[in-house]
C-alpha atoms as a PDB file:
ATOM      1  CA  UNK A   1       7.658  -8.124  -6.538  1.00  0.00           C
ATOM      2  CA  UNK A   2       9.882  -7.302  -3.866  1.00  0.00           C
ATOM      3  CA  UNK A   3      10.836  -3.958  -2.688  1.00  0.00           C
ATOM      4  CA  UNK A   4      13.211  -1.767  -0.674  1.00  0.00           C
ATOM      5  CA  UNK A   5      10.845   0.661   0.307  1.00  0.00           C
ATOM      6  CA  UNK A   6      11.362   0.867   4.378  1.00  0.00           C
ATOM      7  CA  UNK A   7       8.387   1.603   6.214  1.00  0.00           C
ATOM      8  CA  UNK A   8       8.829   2.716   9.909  1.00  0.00           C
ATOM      9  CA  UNK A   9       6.728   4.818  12.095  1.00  0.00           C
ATOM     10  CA  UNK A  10       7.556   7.299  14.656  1.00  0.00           C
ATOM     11  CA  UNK A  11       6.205   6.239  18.142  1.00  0.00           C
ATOM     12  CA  UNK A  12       6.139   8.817  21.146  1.00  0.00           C
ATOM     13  CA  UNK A  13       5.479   9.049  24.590  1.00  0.00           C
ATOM     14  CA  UNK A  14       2.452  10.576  25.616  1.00  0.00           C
ATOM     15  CA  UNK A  15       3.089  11.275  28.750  1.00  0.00           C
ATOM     16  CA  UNK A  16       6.973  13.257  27.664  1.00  0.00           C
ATOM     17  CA  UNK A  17       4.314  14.892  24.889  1.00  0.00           C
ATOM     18  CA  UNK A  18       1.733  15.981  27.595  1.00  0.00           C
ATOM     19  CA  UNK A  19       4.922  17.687  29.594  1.00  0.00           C
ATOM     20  CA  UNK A  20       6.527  19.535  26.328  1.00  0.00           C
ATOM     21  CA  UNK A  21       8.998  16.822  25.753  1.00  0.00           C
ATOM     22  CA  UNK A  22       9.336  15.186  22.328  1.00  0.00           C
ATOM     23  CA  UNK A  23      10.581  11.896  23.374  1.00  0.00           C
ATOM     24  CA  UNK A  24       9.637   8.753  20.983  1.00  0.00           C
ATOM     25  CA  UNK A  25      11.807   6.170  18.882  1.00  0.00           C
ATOM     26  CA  UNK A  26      11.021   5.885  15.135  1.00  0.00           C
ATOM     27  CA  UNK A  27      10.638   1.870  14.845  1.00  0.00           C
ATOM     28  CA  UNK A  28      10.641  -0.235  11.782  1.00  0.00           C
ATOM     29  CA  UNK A  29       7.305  -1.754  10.849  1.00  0.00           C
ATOM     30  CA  UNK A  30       8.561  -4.391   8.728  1.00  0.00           C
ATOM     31  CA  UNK A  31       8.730  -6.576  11.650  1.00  0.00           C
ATOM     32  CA  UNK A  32       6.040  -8.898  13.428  1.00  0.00           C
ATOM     33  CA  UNK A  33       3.691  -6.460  16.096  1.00  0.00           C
ATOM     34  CA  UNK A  34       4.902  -8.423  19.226  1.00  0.00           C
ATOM     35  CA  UNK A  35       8.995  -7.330  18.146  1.00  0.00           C
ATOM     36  CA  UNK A  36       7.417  -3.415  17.219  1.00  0.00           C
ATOM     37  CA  UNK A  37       5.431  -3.672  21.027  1.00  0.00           C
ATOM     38  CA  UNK A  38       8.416  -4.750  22.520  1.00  0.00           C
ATOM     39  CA  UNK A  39      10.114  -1.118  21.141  1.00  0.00           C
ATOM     40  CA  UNK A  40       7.285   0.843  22.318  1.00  0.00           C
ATOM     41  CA  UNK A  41       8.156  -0.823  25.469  1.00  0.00           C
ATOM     42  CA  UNK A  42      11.559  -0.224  25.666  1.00  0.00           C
ATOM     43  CA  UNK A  43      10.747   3.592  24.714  1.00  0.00           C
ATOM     44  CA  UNK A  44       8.191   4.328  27.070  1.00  0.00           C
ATOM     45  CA  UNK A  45      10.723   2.767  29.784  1.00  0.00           C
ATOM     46  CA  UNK A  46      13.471   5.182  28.700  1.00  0.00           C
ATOM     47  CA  UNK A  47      10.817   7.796  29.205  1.00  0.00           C
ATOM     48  CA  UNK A  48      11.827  11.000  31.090  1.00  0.00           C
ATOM     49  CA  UNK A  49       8.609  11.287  32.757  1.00  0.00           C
ATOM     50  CA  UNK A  50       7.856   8.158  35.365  1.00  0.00           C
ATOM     51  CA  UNK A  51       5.387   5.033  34.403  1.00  0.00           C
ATOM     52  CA  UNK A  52       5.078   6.574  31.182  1.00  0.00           C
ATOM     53  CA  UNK A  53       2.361   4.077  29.179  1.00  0.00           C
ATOM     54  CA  UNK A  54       0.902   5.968  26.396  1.00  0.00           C
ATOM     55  CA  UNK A  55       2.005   5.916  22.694  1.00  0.00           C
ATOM     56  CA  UNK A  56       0.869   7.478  19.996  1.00  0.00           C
ATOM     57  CA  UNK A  57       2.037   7.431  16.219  1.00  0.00           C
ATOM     58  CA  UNK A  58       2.839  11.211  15.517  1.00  0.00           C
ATOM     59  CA  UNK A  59       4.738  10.397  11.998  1.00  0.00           C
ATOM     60  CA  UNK A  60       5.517   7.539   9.548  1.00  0.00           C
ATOM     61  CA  UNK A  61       6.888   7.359   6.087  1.00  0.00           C
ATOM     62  CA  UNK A  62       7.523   4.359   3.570  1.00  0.00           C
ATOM     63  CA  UNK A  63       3.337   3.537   3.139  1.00  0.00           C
ATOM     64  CA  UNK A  64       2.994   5.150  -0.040  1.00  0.00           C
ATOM     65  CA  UNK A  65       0.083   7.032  -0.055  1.00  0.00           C
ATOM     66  CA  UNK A  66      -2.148   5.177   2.897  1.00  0.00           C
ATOM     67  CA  UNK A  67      -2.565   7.376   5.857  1.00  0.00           C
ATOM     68  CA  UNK A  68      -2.302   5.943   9.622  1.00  0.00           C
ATOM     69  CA  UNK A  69      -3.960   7.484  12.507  1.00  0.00           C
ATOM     70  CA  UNK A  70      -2.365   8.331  15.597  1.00  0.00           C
ATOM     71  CA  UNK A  71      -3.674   5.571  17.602  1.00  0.00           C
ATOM     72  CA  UNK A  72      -3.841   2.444  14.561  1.00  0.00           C
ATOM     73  CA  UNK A  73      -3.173  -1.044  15.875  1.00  0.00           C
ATOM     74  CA  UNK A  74       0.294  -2.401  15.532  1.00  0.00           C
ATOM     75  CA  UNK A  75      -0.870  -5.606  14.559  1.00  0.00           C
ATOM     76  CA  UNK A  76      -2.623  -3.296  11.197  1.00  0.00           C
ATOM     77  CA  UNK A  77       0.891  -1.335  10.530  1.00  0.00           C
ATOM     78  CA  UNK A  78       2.753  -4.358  10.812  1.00  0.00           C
ATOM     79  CA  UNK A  79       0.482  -6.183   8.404  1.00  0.00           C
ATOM     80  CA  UNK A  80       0.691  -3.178   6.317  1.00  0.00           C
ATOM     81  CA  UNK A  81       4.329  -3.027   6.592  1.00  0.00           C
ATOM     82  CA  UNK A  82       4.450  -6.553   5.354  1.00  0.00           C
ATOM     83  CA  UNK A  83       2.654  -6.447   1.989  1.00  0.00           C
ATOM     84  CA  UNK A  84       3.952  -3.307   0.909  1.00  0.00           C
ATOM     85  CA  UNK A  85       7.422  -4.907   1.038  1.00  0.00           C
ATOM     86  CA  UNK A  86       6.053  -8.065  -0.600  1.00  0.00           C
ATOM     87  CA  UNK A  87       3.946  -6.172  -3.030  1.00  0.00           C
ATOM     88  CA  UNK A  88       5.061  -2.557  -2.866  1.00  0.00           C
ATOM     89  CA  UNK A  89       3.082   0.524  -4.212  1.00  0.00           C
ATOM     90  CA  UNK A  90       0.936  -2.122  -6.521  1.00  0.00           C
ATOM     91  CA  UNK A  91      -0.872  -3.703  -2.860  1.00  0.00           C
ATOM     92  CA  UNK A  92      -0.883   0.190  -1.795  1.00  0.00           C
ATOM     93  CA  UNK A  93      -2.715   1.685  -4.531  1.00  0.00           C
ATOM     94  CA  UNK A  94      -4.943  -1.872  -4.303  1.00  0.00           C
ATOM     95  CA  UNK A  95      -5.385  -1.045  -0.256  1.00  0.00           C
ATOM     96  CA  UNK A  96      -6.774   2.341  -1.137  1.00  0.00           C
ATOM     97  CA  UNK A  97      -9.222   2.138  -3.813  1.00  0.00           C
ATOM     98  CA  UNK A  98     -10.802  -1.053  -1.996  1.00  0.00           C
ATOM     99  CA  UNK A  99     -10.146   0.319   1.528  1.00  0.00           C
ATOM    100  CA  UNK A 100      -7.724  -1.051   4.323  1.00  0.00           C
ATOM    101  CA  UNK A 101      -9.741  -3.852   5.822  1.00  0.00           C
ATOM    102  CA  UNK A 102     -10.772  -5.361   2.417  1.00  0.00           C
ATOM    103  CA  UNK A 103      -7.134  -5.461   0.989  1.00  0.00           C
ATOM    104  CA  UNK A 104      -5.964  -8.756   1.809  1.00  0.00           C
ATOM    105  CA  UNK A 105      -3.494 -10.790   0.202  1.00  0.00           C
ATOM    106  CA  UNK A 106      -6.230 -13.373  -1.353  1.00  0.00           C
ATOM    107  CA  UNK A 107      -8.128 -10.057  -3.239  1.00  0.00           C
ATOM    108  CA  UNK A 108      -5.030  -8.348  -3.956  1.00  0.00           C
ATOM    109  CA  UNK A 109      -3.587 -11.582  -5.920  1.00  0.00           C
ATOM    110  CA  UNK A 110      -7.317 -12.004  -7.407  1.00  0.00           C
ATOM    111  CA  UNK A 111      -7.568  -8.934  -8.432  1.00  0.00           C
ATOM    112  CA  UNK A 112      -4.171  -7.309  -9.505  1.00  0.00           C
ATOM    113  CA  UNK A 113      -3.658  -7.884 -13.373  1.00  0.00           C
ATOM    114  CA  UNK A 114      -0.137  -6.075 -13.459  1.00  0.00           C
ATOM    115  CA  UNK A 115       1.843  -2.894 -14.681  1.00  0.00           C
ATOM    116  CA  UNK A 116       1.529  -1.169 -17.965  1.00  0.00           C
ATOM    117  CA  UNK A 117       2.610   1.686 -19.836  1.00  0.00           C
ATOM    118  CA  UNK A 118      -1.297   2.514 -20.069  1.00  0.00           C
ATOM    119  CA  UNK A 119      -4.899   1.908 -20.173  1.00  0.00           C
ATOM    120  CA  UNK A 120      -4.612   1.343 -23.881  1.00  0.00           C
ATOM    121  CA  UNK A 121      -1.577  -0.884 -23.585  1.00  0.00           C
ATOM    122  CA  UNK A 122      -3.402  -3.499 -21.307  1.00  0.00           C
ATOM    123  CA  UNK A 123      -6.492  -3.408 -23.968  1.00  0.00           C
ATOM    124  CA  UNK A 124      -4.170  -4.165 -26.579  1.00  0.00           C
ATOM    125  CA  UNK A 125      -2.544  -6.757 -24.885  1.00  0.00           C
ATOM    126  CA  UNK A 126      -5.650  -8.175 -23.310  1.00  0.00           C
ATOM    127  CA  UNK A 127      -7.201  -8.518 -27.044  1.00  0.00           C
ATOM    128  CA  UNK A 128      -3.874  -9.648 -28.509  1.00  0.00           C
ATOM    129  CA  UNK A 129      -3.730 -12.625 -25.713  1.00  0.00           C
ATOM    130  CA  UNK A 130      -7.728 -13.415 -25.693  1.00  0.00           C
ATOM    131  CA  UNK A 131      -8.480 -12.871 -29.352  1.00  0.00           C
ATOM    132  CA  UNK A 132      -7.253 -14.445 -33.228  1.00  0.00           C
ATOM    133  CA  UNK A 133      -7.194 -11.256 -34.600  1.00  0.00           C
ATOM    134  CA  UNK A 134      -6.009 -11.226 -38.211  1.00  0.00           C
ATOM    135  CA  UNK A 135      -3.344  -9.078 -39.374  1.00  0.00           C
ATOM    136  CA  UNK A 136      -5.583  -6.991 -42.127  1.00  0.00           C
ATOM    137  CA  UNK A 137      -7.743  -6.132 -39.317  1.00  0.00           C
ATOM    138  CA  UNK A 138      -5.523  -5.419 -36.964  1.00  0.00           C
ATOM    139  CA  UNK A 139      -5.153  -1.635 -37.868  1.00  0.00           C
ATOM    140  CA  UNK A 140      -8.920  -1.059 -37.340  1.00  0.00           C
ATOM    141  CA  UNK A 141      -9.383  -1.891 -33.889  1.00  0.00           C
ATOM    142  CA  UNK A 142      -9.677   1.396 -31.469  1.00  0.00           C
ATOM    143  CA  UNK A 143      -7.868   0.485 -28.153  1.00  0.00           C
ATOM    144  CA  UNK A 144      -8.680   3.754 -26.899  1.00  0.00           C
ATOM    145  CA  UNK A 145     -12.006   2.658 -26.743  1.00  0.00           C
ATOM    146  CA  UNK A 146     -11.978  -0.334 -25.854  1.00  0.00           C
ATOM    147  CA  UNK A 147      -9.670   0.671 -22.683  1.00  0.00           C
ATOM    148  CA  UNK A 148     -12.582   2.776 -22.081  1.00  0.00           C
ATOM    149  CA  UNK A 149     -14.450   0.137 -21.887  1.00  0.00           C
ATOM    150  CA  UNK A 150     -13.059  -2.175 -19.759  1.00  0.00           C
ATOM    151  CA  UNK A 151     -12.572   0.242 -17.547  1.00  0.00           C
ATOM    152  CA  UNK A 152     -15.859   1.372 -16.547  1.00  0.00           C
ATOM    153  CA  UNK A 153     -16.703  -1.999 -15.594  1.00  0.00           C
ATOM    154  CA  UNK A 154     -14.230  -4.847 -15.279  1.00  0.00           C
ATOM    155  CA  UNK A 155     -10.887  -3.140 -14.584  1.00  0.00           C
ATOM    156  CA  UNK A 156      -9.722  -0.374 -12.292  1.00  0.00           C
ATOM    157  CA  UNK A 157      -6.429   1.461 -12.409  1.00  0.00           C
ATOM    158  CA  UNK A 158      -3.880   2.860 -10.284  1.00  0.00           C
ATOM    159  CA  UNK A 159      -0.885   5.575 -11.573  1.00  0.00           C
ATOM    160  CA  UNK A 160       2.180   4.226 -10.463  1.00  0.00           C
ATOM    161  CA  UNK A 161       5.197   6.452  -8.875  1.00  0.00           C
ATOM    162  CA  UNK A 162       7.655   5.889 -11.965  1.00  0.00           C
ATOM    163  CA  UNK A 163       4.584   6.781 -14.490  1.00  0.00           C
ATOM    164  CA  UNK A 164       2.796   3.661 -15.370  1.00  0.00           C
ATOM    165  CA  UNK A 165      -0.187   2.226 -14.306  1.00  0.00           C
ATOM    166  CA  UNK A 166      -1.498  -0.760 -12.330  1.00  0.00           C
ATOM    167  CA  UNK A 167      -4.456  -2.455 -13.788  1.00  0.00           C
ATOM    168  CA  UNK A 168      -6.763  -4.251 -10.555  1.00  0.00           C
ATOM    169  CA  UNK A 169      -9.745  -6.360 -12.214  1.00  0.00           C
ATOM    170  CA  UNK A 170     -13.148  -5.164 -10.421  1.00  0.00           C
ATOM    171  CA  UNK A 171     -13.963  -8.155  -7.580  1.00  0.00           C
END
């Protein structure tokens, strides 16, 4: 599941900031934290203002709809950075129902049941893959309810950018 999404952040100076300069290097995230830390380096050596040392993230793009704080660990954007381009929006939506700190790969892998047109598609195919249902029957079966169902319970879902959903099973 692959993506091209690029994630980067904007990193600035503090001390530049503190003086009325904007000075800062947007850096991509899709990279281990010691290579990103290195950048910061490099920018806050390039610094107009002297023994500059303080960073702070004042932008970022490319995390679908997570929010970082001005001051989140490196080591947490890069990790961030990572599964998103592994997993794209589908570990994003995943990170932010469960939270950030609970969204690791093991859960997300346990728990993410794919990408459907619906709620009512999945039922249907759920019941169509678990259950013998025979064809004169077939016409009676509500999978409106029975998305309803599953849903206040078992399964969780997510509304995708391009207008599906993502279907997470409850851990």
């Amino acid at each position: 599941m692959k993506t091209t999404r690029t994630t980067r952040v904007y990193v600035a100076c503090l001390a530049a900031y503190n003086n009325g300069i904007l000075h800062g290097e947007w850096i991509d995230a899709n990279q281990p934290a010691e290579a990103i830390h290195e950048q910061i380096k490099k920018m806050l050596a390039q610094s107009p203002i002297a023994g500059a040392e303080e960073w702070a993230i004042h932008d970022y793009e490319g995390f679908c709809d997570l929010r970082l704080s001005e001051y989140e660990s490196i080591e947490k954007v890069a990790e961030m950075a990572a599964m998103i381009e592994e997993h794209g929006e589908a570990w994003a939506k995943f990170a932010e129902y469960e939270g950030i700190e609970y969204a690791t790969l093991e859960r997300f892998e346990e728990a993410f049941a794919g990408e459907w047109a619906s709620e009512e598609a999945f039922a249907e195919d759920l019941a169509e893959d678990t259950m013998e249902i025979p064809q004169h029957l077939a016409f009676y079966i509500d999978y409106e309810k029975l998305a309803r169902d599953l849903f206040i319970n078992d399964y969780f879902s997510a509304d995708s950018e391009n207008g599906t959903v993502y279907i997470y099973r409850r851990l």
